[in-house]
C-alpha atoms as a PDB file:
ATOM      1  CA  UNK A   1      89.336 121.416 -70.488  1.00  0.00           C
ATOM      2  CA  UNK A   2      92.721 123.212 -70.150  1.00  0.00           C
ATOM      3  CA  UNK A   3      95.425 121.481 -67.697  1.00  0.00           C
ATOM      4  CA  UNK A   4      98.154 124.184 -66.722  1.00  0.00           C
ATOM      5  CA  UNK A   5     100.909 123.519 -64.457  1.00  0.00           C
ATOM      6  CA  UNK A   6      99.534 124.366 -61.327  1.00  0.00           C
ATOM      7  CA  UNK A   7     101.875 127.004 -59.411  1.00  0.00           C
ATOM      8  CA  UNK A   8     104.527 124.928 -57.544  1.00  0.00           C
ATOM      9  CA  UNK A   9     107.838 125.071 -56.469  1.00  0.00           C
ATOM     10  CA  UNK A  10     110.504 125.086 -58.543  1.00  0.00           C
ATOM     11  CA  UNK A  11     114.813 125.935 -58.006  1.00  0.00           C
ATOM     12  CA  UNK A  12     114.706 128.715 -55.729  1.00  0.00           C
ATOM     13  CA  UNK A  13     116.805 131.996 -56.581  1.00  0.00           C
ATOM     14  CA  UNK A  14     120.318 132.159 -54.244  1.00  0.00           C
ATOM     15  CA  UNK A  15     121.911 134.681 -52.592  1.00  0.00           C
ATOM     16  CA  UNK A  16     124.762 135.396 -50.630  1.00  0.00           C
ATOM     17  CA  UNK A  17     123.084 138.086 -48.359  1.00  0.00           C
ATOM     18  CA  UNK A  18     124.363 137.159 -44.665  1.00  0.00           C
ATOM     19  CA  UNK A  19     121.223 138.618 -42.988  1.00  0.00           C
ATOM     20  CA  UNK A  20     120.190 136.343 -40.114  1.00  0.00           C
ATOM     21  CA  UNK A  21     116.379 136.533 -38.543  1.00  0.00           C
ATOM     22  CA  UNK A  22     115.779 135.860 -35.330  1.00  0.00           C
ATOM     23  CA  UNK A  23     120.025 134.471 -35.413  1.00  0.00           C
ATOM     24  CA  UNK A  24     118.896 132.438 -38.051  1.00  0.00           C
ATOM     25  CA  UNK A  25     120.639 132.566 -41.502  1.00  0.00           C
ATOM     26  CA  UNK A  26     118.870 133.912 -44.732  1.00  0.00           C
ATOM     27  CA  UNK A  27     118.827 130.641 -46.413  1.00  0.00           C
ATOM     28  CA  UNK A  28     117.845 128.246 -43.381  1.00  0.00           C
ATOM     29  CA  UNK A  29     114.925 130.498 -42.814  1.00  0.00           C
ATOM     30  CA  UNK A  30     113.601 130.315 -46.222  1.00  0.00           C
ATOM     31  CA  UNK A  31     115.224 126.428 -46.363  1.00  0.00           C
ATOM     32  CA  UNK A  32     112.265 125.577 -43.242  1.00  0.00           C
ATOM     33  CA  UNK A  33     109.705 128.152 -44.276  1.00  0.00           C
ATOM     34  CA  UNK A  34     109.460 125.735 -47.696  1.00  0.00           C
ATOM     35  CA  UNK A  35     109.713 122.732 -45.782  1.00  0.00           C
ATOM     36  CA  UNK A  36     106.281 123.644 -43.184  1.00  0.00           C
ATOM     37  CA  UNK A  37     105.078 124.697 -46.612  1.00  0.00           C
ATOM     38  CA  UNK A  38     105.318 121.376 -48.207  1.00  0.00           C
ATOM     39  CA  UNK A  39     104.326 119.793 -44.887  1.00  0.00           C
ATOM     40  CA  UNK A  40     101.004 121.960 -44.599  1.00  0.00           C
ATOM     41  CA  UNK A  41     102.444 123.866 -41.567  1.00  0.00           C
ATOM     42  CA  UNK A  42     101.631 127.015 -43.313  1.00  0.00           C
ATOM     43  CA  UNK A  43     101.850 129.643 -39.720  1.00  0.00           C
ATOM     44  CA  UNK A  44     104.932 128.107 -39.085  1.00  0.00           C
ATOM     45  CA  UNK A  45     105.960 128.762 -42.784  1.00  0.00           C
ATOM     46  CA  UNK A  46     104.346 132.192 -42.787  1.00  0.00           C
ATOM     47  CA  UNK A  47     106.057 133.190 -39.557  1.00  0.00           C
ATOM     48  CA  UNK A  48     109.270 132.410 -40.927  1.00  0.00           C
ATOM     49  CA  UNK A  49     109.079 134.149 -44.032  1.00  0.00           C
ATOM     50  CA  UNK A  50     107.916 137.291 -42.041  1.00  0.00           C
ATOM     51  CA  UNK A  51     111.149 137.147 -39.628  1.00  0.00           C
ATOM     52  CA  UNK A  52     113.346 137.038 -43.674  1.00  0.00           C
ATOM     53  CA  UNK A  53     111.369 139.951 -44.589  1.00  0.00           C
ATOM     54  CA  UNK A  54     112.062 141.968 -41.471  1.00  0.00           C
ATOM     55  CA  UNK A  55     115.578 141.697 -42.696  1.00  0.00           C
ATOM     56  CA  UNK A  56     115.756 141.386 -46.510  1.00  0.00           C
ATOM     57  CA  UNK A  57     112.315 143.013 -47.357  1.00  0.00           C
ATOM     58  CA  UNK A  58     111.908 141.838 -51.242  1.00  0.00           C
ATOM     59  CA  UNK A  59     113.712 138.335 -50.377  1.00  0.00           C
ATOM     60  CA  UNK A  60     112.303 137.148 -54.160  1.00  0.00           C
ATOM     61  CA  UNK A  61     111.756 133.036 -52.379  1.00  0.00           C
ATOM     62  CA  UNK A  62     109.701 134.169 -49.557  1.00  0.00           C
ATOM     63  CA  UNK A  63     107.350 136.178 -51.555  1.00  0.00           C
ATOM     64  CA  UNK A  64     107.188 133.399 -54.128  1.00  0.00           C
ATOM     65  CA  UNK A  65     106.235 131.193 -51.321  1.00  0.00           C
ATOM     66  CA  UNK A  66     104.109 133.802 -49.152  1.00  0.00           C
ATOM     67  CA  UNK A  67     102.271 133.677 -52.615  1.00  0.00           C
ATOM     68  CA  UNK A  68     101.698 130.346 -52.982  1.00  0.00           C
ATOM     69  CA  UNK A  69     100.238 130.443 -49.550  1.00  0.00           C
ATOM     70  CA  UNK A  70      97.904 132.828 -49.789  1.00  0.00           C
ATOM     71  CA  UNK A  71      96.998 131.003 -53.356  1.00  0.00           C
ATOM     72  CA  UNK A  72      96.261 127.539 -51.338  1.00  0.00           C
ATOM     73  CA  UNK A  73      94.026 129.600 -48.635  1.00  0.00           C
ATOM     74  CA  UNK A  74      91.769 131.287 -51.593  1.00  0.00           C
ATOM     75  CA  UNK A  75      93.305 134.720 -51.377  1.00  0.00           C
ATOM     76  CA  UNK A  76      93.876 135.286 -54.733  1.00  0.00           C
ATOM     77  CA  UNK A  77      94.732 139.426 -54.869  1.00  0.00           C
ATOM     78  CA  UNK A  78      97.288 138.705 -51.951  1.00  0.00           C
ATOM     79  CA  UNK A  79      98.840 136.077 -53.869  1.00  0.00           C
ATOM     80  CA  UNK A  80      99.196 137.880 -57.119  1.00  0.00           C
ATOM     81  CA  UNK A  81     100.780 140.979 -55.257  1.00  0.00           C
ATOM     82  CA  UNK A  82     103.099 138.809 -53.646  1.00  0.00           C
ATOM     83  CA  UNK A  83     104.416 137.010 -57.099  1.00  0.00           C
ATOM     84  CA  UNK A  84     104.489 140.777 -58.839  1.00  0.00           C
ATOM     85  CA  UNK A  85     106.925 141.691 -55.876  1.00  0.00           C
ATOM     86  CA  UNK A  86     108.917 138.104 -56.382  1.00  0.00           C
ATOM     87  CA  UNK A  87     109.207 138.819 -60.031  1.00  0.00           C
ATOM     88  CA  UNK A  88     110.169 142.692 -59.575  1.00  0.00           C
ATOM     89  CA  UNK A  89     113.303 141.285 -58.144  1.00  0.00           C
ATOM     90  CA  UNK A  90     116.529 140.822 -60.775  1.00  0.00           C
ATOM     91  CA  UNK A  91     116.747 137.408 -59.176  1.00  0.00           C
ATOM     92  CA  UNK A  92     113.466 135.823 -59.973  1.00  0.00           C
ATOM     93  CA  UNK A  93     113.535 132.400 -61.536  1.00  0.00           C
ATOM     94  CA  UNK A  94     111.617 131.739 -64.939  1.00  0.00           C
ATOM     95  CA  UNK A  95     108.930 129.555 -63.063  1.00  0.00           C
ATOM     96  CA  UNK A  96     108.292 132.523 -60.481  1.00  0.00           C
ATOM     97  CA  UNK A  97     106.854 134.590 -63.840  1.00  0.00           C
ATOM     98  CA  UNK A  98     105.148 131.430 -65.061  1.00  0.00           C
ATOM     99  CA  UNK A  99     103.306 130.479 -61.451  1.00  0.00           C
ATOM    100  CA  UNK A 100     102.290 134.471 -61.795  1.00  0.00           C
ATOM    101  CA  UNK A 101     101.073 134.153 -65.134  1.00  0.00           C
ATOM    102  CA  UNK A 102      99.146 130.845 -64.279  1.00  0.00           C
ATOM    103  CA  UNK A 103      97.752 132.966 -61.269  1.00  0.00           C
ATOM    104  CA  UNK A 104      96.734 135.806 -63.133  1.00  0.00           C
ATOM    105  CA  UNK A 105      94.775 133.183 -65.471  1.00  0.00           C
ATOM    106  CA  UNK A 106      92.810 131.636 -63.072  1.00  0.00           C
ATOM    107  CA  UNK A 107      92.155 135.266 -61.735  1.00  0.00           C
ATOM    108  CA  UNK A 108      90.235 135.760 -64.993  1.00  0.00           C
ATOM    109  CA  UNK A 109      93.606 138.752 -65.738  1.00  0.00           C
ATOM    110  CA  UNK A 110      94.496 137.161 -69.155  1.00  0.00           C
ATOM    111  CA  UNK A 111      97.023 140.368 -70.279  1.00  0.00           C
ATOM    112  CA  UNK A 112      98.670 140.092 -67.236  1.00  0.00           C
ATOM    113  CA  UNK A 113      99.268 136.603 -67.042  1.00  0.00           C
ATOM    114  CA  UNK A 114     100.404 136.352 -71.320  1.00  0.00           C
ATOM    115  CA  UNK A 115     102.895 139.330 -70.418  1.00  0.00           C
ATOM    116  CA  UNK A 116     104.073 137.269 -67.410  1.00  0.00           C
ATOM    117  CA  UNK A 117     104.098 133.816 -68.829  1.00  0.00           C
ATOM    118  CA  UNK A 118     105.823 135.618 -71.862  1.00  0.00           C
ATOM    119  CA  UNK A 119     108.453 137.032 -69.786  1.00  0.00           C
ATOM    120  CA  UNK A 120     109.027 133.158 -68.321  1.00  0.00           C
ATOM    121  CA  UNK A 121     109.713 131.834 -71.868  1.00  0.00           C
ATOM    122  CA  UNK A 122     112.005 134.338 -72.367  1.00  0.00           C
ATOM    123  CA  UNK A 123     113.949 133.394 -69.430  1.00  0.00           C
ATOM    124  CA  UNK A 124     114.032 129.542 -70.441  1.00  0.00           C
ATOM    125  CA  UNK A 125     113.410 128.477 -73.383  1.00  0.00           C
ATOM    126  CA  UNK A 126     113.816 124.977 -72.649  1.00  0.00           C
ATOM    127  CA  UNK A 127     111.093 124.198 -69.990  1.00  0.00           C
ATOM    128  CA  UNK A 128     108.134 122.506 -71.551  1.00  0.00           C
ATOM    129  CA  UNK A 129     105.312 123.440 -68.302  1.00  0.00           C
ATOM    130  CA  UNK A 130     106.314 127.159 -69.309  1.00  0.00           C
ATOM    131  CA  UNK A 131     105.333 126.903 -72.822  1.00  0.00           C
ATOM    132  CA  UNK A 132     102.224 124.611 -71.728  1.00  0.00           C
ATOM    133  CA  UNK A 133     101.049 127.705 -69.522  1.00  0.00           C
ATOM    134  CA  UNK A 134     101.626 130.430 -71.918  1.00  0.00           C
ATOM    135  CA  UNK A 135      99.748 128.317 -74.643  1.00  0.00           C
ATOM    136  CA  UNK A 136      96.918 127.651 -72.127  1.00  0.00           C
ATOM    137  CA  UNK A 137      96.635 131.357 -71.882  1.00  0.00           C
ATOM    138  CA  UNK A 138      96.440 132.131 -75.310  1.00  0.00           C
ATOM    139  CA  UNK A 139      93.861 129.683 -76.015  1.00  0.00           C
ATOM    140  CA  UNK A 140      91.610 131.670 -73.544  1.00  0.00           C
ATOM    141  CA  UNK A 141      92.259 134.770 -75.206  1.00  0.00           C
ATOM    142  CA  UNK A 142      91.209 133.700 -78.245  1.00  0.00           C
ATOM    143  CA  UNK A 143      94.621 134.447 -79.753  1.00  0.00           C
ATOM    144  CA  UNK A 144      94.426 130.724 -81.060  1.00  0.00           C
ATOM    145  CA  UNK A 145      97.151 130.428 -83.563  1.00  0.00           C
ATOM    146  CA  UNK A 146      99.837 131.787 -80.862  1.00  0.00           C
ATOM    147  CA  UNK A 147      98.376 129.228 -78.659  1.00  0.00           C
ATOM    148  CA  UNK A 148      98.695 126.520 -81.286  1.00  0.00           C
ATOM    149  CA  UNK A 149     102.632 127.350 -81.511  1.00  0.00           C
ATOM    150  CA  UNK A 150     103.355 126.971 -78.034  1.00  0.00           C
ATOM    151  CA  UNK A 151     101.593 124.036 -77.308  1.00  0.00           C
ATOM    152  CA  UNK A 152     103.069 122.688 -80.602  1.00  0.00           C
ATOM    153  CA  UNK A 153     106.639 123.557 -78.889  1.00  0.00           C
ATOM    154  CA  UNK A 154     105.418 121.832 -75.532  1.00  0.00           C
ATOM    155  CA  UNK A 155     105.523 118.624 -77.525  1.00  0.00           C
ATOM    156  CA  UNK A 156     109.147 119.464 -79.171  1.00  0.00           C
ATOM    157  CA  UNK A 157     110.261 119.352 -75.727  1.00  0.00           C
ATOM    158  CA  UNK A 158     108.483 116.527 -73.863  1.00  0.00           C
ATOM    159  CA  UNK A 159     106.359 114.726 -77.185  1.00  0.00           C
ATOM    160  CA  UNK A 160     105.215 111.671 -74.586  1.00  0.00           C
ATOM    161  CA  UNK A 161     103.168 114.503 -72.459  1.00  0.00           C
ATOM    162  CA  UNK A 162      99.702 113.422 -72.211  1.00  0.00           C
ATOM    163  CA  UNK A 163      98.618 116.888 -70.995  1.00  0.00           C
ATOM    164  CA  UNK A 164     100.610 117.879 -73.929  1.00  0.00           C
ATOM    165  CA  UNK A 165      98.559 116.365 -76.501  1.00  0.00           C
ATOM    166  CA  UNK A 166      95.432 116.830 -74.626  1.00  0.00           C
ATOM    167  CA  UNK A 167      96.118 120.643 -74.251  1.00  0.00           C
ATOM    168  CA  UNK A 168      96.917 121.123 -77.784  1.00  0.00           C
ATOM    169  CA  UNK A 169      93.798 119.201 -78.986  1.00  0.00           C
ATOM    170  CA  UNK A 170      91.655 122.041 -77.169  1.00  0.00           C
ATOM    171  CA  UNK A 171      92.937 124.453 -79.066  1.00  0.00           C
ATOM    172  CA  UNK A 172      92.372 122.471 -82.311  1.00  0.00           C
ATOM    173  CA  UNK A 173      88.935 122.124 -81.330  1.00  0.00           C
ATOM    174  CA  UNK A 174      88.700 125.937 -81.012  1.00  0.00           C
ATOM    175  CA  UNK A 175      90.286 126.158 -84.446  1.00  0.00           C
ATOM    176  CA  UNK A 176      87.393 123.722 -86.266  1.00  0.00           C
ATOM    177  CA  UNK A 177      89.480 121.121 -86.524  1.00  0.00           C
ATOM    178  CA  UNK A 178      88.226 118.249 -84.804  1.00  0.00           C
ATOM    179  CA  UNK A 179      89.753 115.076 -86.270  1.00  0.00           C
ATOM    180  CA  UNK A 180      92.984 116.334 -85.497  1.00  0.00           C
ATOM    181  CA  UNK A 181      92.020 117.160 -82.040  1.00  0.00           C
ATOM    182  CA  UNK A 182      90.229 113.187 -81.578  1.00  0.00           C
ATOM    183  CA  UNK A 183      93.777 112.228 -82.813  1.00  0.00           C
ATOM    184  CA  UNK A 184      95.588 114.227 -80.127  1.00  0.00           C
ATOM    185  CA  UNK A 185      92.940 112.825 -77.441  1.00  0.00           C
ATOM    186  CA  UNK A 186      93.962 108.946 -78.557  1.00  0.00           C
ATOM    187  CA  UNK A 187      97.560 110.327 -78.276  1.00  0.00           C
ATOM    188  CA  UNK A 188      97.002 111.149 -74.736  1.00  0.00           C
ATOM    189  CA  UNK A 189      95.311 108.332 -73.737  1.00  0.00           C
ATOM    190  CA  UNK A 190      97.513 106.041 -75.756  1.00  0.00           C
ATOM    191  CA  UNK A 191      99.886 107.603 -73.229  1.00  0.00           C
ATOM    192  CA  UNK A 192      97.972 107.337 -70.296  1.00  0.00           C
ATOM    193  CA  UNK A 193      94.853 104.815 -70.428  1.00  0.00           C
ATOM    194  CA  UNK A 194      93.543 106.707 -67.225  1.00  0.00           C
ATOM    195  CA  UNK A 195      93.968 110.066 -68.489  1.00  0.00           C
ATOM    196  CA  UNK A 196      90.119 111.390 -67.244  1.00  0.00           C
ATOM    197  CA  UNK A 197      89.908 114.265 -69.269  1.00  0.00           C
ATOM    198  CA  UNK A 198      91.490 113.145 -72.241  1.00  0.00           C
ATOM    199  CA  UNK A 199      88.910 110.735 -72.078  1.00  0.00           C
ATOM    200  CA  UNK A 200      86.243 113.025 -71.643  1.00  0.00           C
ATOM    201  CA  UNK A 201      87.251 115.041 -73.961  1.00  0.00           C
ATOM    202  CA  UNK A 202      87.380 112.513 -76.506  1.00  0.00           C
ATOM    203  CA  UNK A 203      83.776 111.056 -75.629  1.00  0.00           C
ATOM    204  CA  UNK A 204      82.262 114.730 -76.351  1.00  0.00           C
ATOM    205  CA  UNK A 205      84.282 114.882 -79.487  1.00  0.00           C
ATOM    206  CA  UNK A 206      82.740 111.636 -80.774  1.00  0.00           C
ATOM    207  CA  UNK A 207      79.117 112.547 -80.029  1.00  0.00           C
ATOM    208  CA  UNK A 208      79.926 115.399 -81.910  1.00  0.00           C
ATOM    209  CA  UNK A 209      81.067 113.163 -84.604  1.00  0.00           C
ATOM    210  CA  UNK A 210      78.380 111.254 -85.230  1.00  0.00           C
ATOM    211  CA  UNK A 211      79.578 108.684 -83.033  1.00  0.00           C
ATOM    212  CA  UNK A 212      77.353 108.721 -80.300  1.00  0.00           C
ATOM    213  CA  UNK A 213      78.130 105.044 -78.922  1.00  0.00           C
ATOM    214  CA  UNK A 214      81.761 105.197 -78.621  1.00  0.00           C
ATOM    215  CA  UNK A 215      81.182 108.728 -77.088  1.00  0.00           C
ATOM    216  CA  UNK A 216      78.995 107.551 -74.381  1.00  0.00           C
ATOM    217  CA  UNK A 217      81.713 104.768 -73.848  1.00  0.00           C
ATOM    218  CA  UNK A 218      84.224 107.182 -73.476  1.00  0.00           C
ATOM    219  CA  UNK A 219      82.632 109.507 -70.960  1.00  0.00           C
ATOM    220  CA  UNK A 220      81.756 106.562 -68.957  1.00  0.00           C
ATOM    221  CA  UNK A 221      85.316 105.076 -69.028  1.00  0.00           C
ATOM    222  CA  UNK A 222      86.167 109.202 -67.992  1.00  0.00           C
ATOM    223  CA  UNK A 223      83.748 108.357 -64.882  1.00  0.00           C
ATOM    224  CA  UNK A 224      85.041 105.246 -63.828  1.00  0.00           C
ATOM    225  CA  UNK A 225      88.482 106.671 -63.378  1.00  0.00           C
ATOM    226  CA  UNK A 226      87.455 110.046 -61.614  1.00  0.00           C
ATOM    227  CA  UNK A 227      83.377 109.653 -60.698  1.00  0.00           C
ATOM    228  CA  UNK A 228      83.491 113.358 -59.580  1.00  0.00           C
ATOM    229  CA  UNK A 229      84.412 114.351 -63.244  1.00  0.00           C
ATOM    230  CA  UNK A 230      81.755 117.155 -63.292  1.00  0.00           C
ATOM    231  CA  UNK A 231      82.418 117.940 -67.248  1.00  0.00           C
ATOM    232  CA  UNK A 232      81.953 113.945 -68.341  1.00  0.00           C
ATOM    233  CA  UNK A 233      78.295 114.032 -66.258  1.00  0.00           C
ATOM    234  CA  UNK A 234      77.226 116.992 -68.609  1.00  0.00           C
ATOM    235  CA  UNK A 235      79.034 115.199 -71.291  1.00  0.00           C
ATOM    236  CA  UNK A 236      76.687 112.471 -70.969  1.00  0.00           C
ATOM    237  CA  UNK A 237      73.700 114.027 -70.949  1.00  0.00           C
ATOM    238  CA  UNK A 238      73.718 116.203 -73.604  1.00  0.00           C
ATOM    239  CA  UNK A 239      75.135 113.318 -75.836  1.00  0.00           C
ATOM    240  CA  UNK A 240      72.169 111.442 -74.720  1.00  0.00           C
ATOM    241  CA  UNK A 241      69.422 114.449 -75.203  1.00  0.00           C
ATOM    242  CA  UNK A 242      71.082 115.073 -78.596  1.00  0.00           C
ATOM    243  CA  UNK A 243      69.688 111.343 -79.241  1.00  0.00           C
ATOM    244  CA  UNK A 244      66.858 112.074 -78.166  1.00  0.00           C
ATOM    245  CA  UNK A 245      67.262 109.623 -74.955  1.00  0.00           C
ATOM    246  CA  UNK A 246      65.375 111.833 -72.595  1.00  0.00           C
ATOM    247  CA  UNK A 247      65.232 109.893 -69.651  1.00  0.00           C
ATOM    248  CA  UNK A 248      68.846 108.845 -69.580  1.00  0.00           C
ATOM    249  CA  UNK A 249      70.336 112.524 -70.157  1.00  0.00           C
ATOM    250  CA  UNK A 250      68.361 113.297 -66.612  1.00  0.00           C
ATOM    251  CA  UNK A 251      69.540 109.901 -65.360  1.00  0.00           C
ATOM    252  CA  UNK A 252      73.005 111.444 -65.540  1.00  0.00           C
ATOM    253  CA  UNK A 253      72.141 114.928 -64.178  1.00  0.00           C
ATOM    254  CA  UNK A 254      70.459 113.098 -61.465  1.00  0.00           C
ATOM    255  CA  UNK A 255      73.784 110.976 -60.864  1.00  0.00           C
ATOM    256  CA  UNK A 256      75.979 114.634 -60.778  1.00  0.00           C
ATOM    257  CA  UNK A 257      73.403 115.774 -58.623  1.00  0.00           C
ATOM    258  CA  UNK A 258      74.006 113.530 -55.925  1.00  0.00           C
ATOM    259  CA  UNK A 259      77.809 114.871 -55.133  1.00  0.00           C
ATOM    260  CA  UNK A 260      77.412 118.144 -56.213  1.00  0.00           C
ATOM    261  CA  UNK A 261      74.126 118.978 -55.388  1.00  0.00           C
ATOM    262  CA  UNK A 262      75.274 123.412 -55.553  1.00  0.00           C
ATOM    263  CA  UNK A 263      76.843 122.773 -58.930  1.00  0.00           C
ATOM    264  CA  UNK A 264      76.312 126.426 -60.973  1.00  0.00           C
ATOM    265  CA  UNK A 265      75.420 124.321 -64.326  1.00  0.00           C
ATOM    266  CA  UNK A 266      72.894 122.052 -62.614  1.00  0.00           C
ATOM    267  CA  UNK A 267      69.572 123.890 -62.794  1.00  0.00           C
ATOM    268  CA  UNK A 268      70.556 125.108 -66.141  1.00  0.00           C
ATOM    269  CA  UNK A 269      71.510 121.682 -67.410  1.00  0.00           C
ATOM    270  CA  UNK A 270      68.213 119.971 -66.794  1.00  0.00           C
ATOM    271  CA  UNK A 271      66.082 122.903 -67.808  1.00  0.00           C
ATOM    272  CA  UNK A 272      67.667 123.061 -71.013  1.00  0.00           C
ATOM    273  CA  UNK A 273      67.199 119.044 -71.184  1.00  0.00           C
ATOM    274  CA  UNK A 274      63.566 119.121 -70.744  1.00  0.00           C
ATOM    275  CA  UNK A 275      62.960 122.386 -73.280  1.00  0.00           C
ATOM    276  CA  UNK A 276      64.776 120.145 -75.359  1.00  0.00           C
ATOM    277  CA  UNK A 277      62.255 117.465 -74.732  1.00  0.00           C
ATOM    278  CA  UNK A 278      59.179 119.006 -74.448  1.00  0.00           C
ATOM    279  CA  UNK A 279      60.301 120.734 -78.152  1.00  0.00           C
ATOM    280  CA  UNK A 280      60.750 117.534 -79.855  1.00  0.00           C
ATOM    281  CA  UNK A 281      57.498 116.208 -78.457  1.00  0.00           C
ATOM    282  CA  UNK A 282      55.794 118.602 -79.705  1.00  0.00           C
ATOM    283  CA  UNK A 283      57.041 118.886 -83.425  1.00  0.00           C
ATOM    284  CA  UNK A 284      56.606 114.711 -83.160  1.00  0.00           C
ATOM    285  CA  UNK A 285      52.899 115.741 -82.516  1.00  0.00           C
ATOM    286  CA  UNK A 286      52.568 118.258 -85.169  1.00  0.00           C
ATOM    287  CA  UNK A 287      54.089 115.838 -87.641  1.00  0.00           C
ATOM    288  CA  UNK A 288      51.475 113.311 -86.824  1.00  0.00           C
ATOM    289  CA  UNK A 289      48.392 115.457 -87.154  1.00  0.00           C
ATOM    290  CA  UNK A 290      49.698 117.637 -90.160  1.00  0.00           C
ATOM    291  CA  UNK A 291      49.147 121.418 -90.089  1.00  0.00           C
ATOM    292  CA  UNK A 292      45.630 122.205 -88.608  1.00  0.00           C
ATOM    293  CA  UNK A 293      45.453 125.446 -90.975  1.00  0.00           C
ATOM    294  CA  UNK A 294      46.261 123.584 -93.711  1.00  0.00           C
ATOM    295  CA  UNK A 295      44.281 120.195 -93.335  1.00  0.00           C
ATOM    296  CA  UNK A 296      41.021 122.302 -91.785  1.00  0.00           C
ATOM    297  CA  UNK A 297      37.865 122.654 -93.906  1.00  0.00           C
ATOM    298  CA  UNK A 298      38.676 125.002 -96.848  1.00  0.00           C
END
């Protein structure tokens, strides 16, 4: 449910080190190393950075960016070493701390990433995808009031954020309260109409509600705009079981099936669908025929 700011690039540090690799200057190095970066031309961006760091070992840019290239190529441990050694530097940028906190997140290394994401807020104040990662954090360490604060400031700073509202309505959820959180979804889709996981989000929320109709609508609306939205698929089905609707909760497993046949939740999903239904079955047939050792021959 969370949306973080992914780790990106943001105003690089400057220097006025004069070091030149390969007779090329500091700055034009790390200048084209970011440019093959953003074009996908990541050996021609890696061997540039390595020719800076044969000159200026703990250049804080190139080990920002050598991180966020091992990050795109699934090497997670590489790229959190590299963002520790960006942010080591007196130099580092806020966002360098906040893209190592976001790292450290999705590497499951929650203190880590609040004392780095903390550190970013501390270095600006004023940048609202800082606060929306730290809050994000939070949240999944359960420390939910902290998390509510943050996310709270992330709308001081930009209150027309759709991720904004959608962000902070997960941790309202968290807290119990759930028609504040449907009121933050319609926010965020108010916002933006095709807002997919506001819109799932919301869809759950109603079913939970007691509004299984405009849930259902919701999800589908979710799957219209992104019909590999994994979470509004499960969404749907266990909005439909909870009705009772046994054949259409599959339907929708079935449907997630086809594009993500290796899906973790899958096999889970529909056994727990047809417990459900076999359970209800059977107290439907128990109701009919009464207790057998109380309506037997006495």
């Amino acid at each position: 449910m969370p949306r973080s700011q992914p780790p990106g690039k943001p105003g690089r540090s400057r220097s006025s080190k004069k070091s030149e690799p390969q007779g090329i200057p500091v700055e034009t190095g790390i200048e084209l190393a970011y440019r093959h970066w953003e074009a996908g031309q990541l050996q021609e961006a890696e061997m540039l950075c390595r020719q800076v760091l044969a000159v200026w070992p703990g250049q804080v840019d190139v080990h920002h960016l050598l991180g966020l290239m091992a990050h795109a190529l699934g090497r997670h441990d590489m790229a959190i070493d590299h963002l520790r050694q960006a942010c080591a530097q007196p130099t580092a940028p806020a966002a360098y701390f906040s893209n190592l906190g976001e790292l450290c997140r999705r590497a499951s290394r929650l203190e880590e990433a609040e004392r780095a994401a903390r550190q970013a807020a501390a270095r600006d104040w004023t940048a609202s995808g800082i606060w929306s990662n730290l809050g994000i954090i939070l949240q999944e360490a359960g420390k939910l009031e902290d998390s509510l604060r943050c996310l709270k400031r992330v709308l001081v700073l930009a209150p027309d954020s759709p991720e904004g509202h959608n962000n902070l309505a997960n941790t309202l959820i968290l807290l119990n309260r759930r028609e504040e959180a449907a009121v933050r979804y319609g926010t965020a889709l108010n916002l933006n109409p095709f807002y997919a996981d506001a819109c799932s989000n919301l869809g759950k929320l109603m079913g939970e509600l007691g509004h299984p109709d405009d849930g259902i609508d919701l999800l589908r609306r979710a799957i219209e705009i992104d019909p590999r939205m994994v979470d509004a698929y499960f969404n749907c089905a266990d909005l439909e079981g909870g009705r009772g609707r046994w054949a259409e909760a599959l339907d929708w497993l079935e449907a997630l099936r086809d594009f993500a046949p290796d899906h973790p939740g899958l096999a889970r999903a529909f056994t727990l669908i047809r417990l459900r239904q076999a359970g209800k079955e059977t107290e439907q047939v128990t109701a009919a025929s009464g207790n057998p050792m109380e309506n037997g021959p006495g």
